[in-house]
PDB file of N, CA and C in Angstrom:
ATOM      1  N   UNK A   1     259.461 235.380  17.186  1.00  0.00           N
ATOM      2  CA  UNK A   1     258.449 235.738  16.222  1.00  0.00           C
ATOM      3  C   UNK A   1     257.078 235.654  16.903  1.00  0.00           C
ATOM      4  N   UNK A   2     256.309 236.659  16.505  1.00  0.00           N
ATOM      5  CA  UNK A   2     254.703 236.349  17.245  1.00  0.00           C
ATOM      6  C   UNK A   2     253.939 236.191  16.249  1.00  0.00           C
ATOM      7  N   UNK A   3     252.922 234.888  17.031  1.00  0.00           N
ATOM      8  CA  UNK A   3     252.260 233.934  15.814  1.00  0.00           C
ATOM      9  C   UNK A   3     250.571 234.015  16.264  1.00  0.00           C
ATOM     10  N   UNK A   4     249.765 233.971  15.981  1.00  0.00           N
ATOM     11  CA  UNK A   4     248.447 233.981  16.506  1.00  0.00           C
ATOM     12  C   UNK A   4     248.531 232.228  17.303  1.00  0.00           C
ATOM     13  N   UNK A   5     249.209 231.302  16.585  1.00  0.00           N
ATOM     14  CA  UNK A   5     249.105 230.522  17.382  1.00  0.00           C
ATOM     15  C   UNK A   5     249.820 230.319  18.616  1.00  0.00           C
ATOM     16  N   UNK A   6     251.061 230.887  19.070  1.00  0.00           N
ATOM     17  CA  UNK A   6     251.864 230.879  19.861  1.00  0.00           C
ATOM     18  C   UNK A   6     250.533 231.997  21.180  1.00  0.00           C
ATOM     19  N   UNK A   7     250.137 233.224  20.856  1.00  0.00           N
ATOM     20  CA  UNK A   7     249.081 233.480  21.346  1.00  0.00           C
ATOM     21  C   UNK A   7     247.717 232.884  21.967  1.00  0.00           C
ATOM     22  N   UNK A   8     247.637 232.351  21.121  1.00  0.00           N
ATOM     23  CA  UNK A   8     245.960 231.168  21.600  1.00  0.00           C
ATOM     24  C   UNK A   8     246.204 230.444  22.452  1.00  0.00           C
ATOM     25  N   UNK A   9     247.668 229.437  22.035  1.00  0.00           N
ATOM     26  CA  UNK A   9     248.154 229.173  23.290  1.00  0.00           C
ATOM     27  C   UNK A   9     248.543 229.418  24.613  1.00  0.00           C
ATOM     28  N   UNK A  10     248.597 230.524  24.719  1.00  0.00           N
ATOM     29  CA  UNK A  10     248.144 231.612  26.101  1.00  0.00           C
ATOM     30  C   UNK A  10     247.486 232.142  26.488  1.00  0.00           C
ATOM     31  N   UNK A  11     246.106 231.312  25.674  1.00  0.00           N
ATOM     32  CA  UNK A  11     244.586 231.655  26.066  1.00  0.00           C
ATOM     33  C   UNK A  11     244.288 233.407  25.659  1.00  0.00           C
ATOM     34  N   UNK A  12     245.168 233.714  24.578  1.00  0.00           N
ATOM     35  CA  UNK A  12     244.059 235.042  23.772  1.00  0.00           C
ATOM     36  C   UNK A  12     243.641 234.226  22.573  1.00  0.00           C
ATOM     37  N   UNK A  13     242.527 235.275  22.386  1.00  0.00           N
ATOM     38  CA  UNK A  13     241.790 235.644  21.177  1.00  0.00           C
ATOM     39  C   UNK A  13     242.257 236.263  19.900  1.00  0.00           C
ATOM     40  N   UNK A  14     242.148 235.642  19.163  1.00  0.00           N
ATOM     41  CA  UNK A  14     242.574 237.000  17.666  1.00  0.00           C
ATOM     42  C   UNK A  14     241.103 237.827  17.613  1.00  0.00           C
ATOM     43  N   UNK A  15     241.130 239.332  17.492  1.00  0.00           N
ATOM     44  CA  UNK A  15     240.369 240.233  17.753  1.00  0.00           C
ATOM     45  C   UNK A  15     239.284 240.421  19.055  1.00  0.00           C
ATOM     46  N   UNK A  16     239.212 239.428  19.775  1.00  0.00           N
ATOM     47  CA  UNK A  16     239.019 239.651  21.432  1.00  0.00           C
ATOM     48  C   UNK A  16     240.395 240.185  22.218  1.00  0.00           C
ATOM     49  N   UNK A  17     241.068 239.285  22.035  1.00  0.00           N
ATOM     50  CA  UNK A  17     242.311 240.649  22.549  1.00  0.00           C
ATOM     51  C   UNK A  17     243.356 241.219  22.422  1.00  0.00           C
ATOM     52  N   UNK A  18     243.465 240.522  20.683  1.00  0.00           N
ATOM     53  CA  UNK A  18     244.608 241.452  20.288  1.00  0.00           C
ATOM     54  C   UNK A  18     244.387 240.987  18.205  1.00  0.00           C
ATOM     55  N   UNK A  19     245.237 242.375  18.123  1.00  0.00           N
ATOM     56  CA  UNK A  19     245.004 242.595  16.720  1.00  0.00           C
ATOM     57  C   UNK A  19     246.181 242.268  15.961  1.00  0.00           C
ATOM     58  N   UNK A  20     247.108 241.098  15.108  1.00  0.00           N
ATOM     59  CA  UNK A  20     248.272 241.300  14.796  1.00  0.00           C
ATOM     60  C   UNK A  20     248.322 242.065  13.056  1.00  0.00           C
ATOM     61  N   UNK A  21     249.373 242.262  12.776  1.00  0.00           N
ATOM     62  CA  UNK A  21     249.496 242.883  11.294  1.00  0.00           C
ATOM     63  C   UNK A  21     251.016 242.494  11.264  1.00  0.00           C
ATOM     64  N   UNK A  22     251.097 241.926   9.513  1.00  0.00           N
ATOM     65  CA  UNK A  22     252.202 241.886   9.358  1.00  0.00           C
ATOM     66  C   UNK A  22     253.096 243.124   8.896  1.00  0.00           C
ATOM     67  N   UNK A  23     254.685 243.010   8.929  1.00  0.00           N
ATOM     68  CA  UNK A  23     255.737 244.217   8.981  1.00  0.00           C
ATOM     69  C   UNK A  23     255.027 244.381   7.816  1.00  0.00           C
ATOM     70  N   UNK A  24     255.502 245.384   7.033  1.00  0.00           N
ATOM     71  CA  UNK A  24     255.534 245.597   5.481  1.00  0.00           C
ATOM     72  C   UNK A  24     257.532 245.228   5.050  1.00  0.00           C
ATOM     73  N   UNK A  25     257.956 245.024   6.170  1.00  0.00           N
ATOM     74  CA  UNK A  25     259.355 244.674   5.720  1.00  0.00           C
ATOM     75  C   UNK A  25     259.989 243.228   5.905  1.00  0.00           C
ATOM     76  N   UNK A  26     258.944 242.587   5.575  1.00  0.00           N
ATOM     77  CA  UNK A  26     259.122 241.114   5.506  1.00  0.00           C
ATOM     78  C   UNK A  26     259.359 240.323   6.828  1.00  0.00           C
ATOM     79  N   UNK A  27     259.614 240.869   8.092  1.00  0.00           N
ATOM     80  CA  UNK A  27     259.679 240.701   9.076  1.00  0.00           C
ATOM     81  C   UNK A  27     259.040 240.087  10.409  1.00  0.00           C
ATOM     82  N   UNK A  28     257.873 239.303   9.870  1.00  0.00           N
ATOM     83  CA  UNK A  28     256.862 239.057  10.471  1.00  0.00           C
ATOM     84  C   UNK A  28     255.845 239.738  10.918  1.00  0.00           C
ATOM     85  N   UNK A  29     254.944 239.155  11.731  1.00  0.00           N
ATOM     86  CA  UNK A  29     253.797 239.493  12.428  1.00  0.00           C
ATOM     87  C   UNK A  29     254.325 240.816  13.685  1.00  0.00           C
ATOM     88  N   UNK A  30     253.647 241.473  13.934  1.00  0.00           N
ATOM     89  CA  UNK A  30     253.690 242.645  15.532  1.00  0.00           C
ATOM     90  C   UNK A  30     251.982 242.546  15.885  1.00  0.00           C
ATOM     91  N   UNK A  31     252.003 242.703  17.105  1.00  0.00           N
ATOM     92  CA  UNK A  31     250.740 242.906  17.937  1.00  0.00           C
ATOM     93  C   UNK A  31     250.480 244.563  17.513  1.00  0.00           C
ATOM     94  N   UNK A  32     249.571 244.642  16.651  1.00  0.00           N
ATOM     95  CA  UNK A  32     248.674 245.828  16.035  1.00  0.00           C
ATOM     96  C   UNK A  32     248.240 246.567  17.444  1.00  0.00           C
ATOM     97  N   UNK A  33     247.465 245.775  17.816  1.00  0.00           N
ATOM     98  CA  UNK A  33     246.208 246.594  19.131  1.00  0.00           C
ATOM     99  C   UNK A  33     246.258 245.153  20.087  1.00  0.00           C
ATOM    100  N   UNK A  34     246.664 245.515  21.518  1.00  0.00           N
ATOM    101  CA  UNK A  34     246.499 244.665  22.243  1.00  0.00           C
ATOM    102  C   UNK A  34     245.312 245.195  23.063  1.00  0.00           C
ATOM    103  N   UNK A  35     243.877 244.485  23.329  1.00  0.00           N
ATOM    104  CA  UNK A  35     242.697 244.914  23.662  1.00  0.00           C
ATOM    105  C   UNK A  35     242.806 243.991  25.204  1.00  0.00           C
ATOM    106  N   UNK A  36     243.170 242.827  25.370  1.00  0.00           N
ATOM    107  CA  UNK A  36     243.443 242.275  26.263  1.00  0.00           C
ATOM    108  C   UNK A  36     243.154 243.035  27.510  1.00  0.00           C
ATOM    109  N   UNK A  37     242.596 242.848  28.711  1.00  0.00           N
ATOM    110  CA  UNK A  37     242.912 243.776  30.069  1.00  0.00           C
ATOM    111  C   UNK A  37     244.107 242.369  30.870  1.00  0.00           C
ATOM    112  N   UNK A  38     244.393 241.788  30.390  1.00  0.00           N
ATOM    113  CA  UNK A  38     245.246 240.978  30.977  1.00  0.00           C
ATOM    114  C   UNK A  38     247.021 241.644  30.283  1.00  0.00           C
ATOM    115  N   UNK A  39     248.019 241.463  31.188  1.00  0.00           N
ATOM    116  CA  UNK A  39     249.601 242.449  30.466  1.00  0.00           C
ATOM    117  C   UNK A  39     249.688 241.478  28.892  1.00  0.00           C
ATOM    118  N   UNK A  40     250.141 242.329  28.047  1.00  0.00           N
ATOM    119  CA  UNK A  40     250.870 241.459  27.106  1.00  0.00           C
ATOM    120  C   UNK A  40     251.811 241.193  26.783  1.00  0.00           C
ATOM    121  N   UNK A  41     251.950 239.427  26.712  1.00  0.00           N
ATOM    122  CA  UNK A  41     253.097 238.590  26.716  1.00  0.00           C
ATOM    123  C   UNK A  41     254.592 239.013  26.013  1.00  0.00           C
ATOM    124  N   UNK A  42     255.169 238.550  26.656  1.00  0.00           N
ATOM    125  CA  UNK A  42     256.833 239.040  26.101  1.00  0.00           C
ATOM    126  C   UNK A  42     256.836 238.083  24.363  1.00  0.00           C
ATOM    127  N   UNK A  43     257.396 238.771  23.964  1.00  0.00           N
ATOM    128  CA  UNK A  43     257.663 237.728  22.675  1.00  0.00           C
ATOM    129  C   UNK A  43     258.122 236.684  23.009  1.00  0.00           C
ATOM    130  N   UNK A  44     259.449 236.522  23.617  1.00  0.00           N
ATOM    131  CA  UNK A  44     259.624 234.950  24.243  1.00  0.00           C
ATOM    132  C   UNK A  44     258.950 234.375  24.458  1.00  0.00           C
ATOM    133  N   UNK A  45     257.992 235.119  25.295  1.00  0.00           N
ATOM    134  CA  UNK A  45     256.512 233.821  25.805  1.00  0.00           C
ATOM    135  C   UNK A  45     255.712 233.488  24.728  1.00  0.00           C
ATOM    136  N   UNK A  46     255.611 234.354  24.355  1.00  0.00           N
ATOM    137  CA  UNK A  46     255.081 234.027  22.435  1.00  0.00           C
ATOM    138  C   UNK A  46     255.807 232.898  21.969  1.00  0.00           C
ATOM    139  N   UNK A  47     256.736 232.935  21.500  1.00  0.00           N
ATOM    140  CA  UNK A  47     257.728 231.731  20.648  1.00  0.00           C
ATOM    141  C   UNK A  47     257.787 230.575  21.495  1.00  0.00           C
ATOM    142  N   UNK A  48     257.667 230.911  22.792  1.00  0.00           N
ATOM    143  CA  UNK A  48     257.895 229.431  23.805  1.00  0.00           C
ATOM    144  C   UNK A  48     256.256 228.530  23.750  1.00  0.00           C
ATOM    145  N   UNK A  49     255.272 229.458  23.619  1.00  0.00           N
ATOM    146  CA  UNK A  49     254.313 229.037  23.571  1.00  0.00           C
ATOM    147  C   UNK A  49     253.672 228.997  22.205  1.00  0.00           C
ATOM    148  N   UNK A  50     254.202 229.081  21.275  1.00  0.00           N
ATOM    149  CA  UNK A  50     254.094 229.151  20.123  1.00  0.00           C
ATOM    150  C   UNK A  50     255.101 227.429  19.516  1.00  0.00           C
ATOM    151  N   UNK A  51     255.983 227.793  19.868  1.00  0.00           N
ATOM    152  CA  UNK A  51     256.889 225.682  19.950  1.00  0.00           C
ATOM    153  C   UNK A  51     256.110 224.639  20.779  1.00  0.00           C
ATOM    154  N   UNK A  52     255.761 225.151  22.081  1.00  0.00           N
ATOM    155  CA  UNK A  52     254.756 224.199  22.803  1.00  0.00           C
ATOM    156  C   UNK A  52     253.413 223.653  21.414  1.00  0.00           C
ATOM    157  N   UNK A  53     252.521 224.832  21.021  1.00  0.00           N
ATOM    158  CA  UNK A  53     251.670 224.453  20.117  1.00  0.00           C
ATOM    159  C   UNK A  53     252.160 223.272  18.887  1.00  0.00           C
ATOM    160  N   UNK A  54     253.614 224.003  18.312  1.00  0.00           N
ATOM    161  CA  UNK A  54     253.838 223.216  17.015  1.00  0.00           C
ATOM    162  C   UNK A  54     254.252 221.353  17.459  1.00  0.00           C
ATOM    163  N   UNK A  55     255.077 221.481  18.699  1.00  0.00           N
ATOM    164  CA  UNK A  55     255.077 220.251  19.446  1.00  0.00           C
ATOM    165  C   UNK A  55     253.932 218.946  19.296  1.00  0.00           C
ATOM    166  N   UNK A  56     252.658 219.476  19.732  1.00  0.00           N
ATOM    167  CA  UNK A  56     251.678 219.036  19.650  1.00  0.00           C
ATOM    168  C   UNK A  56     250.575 218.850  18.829  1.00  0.00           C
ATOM    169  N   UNK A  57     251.129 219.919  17.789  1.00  0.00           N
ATOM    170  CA  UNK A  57     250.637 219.802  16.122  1.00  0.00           C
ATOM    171  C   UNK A  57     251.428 218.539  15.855  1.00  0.00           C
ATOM    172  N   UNK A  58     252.813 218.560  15.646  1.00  0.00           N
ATOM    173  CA  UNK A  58     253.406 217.515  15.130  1.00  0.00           C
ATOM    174  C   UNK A  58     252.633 215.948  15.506  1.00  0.00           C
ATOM    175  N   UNK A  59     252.959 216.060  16.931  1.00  0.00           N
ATOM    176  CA  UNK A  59     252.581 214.656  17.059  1.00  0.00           C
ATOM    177  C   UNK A  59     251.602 214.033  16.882  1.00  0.00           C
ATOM    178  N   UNK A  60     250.550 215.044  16.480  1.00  0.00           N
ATOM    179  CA  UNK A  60     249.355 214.452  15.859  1.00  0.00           C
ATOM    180  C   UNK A  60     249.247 214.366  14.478  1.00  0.00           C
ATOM    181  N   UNK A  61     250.479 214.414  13.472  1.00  0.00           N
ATOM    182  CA  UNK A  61     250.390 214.068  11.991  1.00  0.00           C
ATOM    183  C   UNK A  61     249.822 212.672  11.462  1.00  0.00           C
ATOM    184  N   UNK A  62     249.892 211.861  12.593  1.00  0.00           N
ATOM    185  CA  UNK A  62     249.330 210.888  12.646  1.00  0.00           C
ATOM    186  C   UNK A  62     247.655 210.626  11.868  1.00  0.00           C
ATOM    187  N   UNK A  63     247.143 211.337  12.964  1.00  0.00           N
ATOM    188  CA  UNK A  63     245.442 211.099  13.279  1.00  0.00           C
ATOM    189  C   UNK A  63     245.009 212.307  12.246  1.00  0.00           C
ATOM    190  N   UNK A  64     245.436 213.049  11.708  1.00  0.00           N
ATOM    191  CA  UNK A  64     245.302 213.899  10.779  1.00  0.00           C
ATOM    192  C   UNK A  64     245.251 213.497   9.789  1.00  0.00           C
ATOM    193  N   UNK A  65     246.326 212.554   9.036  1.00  0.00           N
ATOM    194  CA  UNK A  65     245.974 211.326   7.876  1.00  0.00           C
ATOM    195  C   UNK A  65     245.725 210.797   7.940  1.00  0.00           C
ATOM    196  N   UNK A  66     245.702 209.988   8.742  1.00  0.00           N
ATOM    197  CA  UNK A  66     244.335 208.809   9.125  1.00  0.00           C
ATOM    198  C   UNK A  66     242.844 209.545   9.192  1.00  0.00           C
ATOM    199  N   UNK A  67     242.462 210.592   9.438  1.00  0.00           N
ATOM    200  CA  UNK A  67     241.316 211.078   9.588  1.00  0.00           C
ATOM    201  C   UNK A  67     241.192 211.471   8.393  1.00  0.00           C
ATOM    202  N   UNK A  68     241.869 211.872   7.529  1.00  0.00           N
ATOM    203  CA  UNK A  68     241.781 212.112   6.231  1.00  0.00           C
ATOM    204  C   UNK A  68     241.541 211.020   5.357  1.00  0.00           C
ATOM    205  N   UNK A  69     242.296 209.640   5.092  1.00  0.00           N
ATOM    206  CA  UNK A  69     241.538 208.452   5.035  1.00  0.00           C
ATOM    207  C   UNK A  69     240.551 208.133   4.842  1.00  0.00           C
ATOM    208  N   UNK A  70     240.019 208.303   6.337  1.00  0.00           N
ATOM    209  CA  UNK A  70     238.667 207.138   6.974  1.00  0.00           C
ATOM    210  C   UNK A  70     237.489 208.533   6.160  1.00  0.00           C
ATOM    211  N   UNK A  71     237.839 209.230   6.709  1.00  0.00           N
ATOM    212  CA  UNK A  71     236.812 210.324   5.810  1.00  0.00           C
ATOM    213  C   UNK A  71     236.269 209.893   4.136  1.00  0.00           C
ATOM    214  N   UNK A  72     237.369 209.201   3.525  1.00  0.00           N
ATOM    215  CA  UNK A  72     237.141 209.110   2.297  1.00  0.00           C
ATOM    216  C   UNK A  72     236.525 207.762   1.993  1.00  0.00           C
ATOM    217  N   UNK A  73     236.729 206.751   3.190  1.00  0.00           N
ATOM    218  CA  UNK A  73     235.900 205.656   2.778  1.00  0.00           C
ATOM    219  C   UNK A  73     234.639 205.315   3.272  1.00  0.00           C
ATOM    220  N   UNK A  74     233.732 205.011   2.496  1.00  0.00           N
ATOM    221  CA  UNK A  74     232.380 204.774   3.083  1.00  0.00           C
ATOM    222  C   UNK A  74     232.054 203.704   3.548  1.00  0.00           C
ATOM    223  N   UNK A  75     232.214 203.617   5.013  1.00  0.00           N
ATOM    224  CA  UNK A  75     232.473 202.420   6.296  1.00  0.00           C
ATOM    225  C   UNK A  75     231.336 202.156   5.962  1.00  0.00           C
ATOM    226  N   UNK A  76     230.028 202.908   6.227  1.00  0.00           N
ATOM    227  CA  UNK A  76     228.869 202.217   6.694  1.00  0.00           C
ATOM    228  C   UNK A  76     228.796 200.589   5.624  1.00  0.00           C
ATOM    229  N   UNK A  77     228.615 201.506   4.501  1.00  0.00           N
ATOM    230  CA  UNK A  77     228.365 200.282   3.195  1.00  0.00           C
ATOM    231  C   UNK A  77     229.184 199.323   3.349  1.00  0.00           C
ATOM    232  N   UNK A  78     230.705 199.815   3.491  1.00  0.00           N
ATOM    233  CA  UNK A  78     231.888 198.408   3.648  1.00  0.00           C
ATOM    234  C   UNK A  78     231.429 197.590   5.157  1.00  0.00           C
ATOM    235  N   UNK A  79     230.811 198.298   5.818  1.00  0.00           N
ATOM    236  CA  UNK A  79     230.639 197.387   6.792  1.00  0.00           C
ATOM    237  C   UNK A  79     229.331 196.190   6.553  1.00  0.00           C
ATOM    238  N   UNK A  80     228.241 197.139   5.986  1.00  0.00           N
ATOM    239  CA  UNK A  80     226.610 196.491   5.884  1.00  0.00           C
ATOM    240  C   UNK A  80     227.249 194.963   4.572  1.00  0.00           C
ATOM    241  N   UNK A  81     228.190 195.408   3.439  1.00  0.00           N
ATOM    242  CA  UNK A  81     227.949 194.731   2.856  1.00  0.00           C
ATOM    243  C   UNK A  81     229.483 193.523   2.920  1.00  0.00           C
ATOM    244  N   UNK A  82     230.046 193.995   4.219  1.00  0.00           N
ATOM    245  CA  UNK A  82     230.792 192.339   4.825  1.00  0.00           C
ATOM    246  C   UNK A  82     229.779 191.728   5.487  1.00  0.00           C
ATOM    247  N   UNK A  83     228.687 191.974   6.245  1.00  0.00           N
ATOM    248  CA  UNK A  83     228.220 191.422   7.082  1.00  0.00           C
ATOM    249  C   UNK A  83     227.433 190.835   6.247  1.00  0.00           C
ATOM    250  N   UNK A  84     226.811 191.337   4.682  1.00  0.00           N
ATOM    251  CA  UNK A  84     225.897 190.316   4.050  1.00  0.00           C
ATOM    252  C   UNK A  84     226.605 189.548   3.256  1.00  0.00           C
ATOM    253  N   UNK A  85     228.103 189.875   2.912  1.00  0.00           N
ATOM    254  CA  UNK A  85     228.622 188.964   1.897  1.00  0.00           C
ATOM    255  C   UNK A  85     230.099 187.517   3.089  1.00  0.00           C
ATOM    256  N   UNK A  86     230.077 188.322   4.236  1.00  0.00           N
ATOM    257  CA  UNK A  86     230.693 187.688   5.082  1.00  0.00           C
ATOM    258  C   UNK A  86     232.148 187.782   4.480  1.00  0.00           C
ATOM    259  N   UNK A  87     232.635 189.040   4.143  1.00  0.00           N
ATOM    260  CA  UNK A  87     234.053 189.227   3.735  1.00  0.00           C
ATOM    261  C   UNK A  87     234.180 190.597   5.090  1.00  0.00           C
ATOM    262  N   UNK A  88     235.829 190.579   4.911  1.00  0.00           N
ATOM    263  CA  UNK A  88     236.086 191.404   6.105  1.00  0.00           C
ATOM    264  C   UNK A  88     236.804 192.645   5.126  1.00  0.00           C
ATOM    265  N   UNK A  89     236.154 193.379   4.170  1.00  0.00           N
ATOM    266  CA  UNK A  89     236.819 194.525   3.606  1.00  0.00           C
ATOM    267  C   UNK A  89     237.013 195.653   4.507  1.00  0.00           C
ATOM    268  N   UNK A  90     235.669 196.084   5.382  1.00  0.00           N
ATOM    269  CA  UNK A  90     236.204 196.884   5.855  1.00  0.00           C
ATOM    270  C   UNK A  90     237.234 197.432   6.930  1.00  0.00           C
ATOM    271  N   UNK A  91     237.568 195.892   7.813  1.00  0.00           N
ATOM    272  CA  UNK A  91     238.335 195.755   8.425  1.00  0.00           C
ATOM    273  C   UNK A  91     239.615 195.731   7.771  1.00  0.00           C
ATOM    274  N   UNK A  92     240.015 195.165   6.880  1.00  0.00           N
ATOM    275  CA  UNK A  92     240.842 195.175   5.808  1.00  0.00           C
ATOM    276  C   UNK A  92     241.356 196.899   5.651  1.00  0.00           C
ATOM    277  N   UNK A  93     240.792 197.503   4.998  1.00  0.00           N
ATOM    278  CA  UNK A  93     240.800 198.787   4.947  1.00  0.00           C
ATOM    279  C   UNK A  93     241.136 199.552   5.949  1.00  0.00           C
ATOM    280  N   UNK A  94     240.401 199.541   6.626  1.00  0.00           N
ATOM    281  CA  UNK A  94     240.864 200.072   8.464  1.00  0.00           C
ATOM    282  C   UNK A  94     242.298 199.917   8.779  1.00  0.00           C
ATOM    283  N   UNK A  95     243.032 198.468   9.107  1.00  0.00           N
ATOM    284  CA  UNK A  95     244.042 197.964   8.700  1.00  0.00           C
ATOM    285  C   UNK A  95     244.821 198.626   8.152  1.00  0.00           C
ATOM    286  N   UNK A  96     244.459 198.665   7.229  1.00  0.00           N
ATOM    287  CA  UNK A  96     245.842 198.888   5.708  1.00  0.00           C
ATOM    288  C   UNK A  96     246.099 200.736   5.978  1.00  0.00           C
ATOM    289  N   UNK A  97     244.955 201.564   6.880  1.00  0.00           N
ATOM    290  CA  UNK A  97     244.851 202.946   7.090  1.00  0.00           C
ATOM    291  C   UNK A  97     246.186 202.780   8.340  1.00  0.00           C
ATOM    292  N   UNK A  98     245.583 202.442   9.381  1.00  0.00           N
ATOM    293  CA  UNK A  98     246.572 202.011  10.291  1.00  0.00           C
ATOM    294  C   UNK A  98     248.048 201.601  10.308  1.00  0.00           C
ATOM    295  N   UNK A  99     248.386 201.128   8.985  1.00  0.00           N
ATOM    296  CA  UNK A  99     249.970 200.346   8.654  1.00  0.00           C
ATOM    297  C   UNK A  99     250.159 201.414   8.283  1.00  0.00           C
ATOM    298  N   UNK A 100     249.913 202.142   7.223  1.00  0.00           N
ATOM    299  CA  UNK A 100     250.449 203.203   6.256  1.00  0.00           C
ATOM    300  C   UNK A 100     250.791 204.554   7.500  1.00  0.00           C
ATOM    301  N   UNK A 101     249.861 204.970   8.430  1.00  0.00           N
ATOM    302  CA  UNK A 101     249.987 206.164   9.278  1.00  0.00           C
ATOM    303  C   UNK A 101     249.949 205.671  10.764  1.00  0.00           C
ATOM    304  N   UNK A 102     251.199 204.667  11.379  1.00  0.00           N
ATOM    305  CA  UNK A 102     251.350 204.333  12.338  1.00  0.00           C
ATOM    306  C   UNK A 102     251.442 205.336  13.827  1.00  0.00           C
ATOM    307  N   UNK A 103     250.739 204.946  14.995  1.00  0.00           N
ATOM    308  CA  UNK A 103     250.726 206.204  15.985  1.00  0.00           C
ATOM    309  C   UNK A 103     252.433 206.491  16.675  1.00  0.00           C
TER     310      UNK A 103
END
């Protein structure tokens, strides 16, 4: 199957050097216009480099919910107001992000 990401991963561009469109017969994606002056990739190399990408998507499901998390709590304040009340919430919190979405 050819994926724009299996592509990027072989260092193209979507519309720098190639154009995909899906079948109209449910069939996936095809390379529309390959603009590329470099040859274009076999589909295999597509799908091989397209699993390489998802590989490395996966293993970062991690830091993706955890970044999703920490985004939602407002450190600065949890931090300013352990240091004036001398409680460790935000470390606490940090913590408890860390147990739940282990690396």
């Amino acid at each position: 199957m050819i994926t724009s990401k299996g592509l990027n991963q072989l260092g193209f561009t979507s519309l720098v050097d190639y154009v995909l469109q899906d079948d109209s017969d449910g069939n996936g994606a095809y390379i529309k216009t390959w603009i590329s002056s470099e040859n274009q990739p076999s589909v295999s190399a597509i799908e091989v480099a397209h699993a390489t990408w998802q590989t490395a998507y996966d293993a970062q499901a991690y830091a993706r919910s955890r970044k999703a998390k920490y985004d939602l709590l407002n450190q600065d304040e949890m931090r300013y107001d352990d240091l004036i009340n001398s409680t460790t919430t935000w470390q606490d919190a940090i913590a408890a992000i860390k147990t739940e979405y282990p690396k």
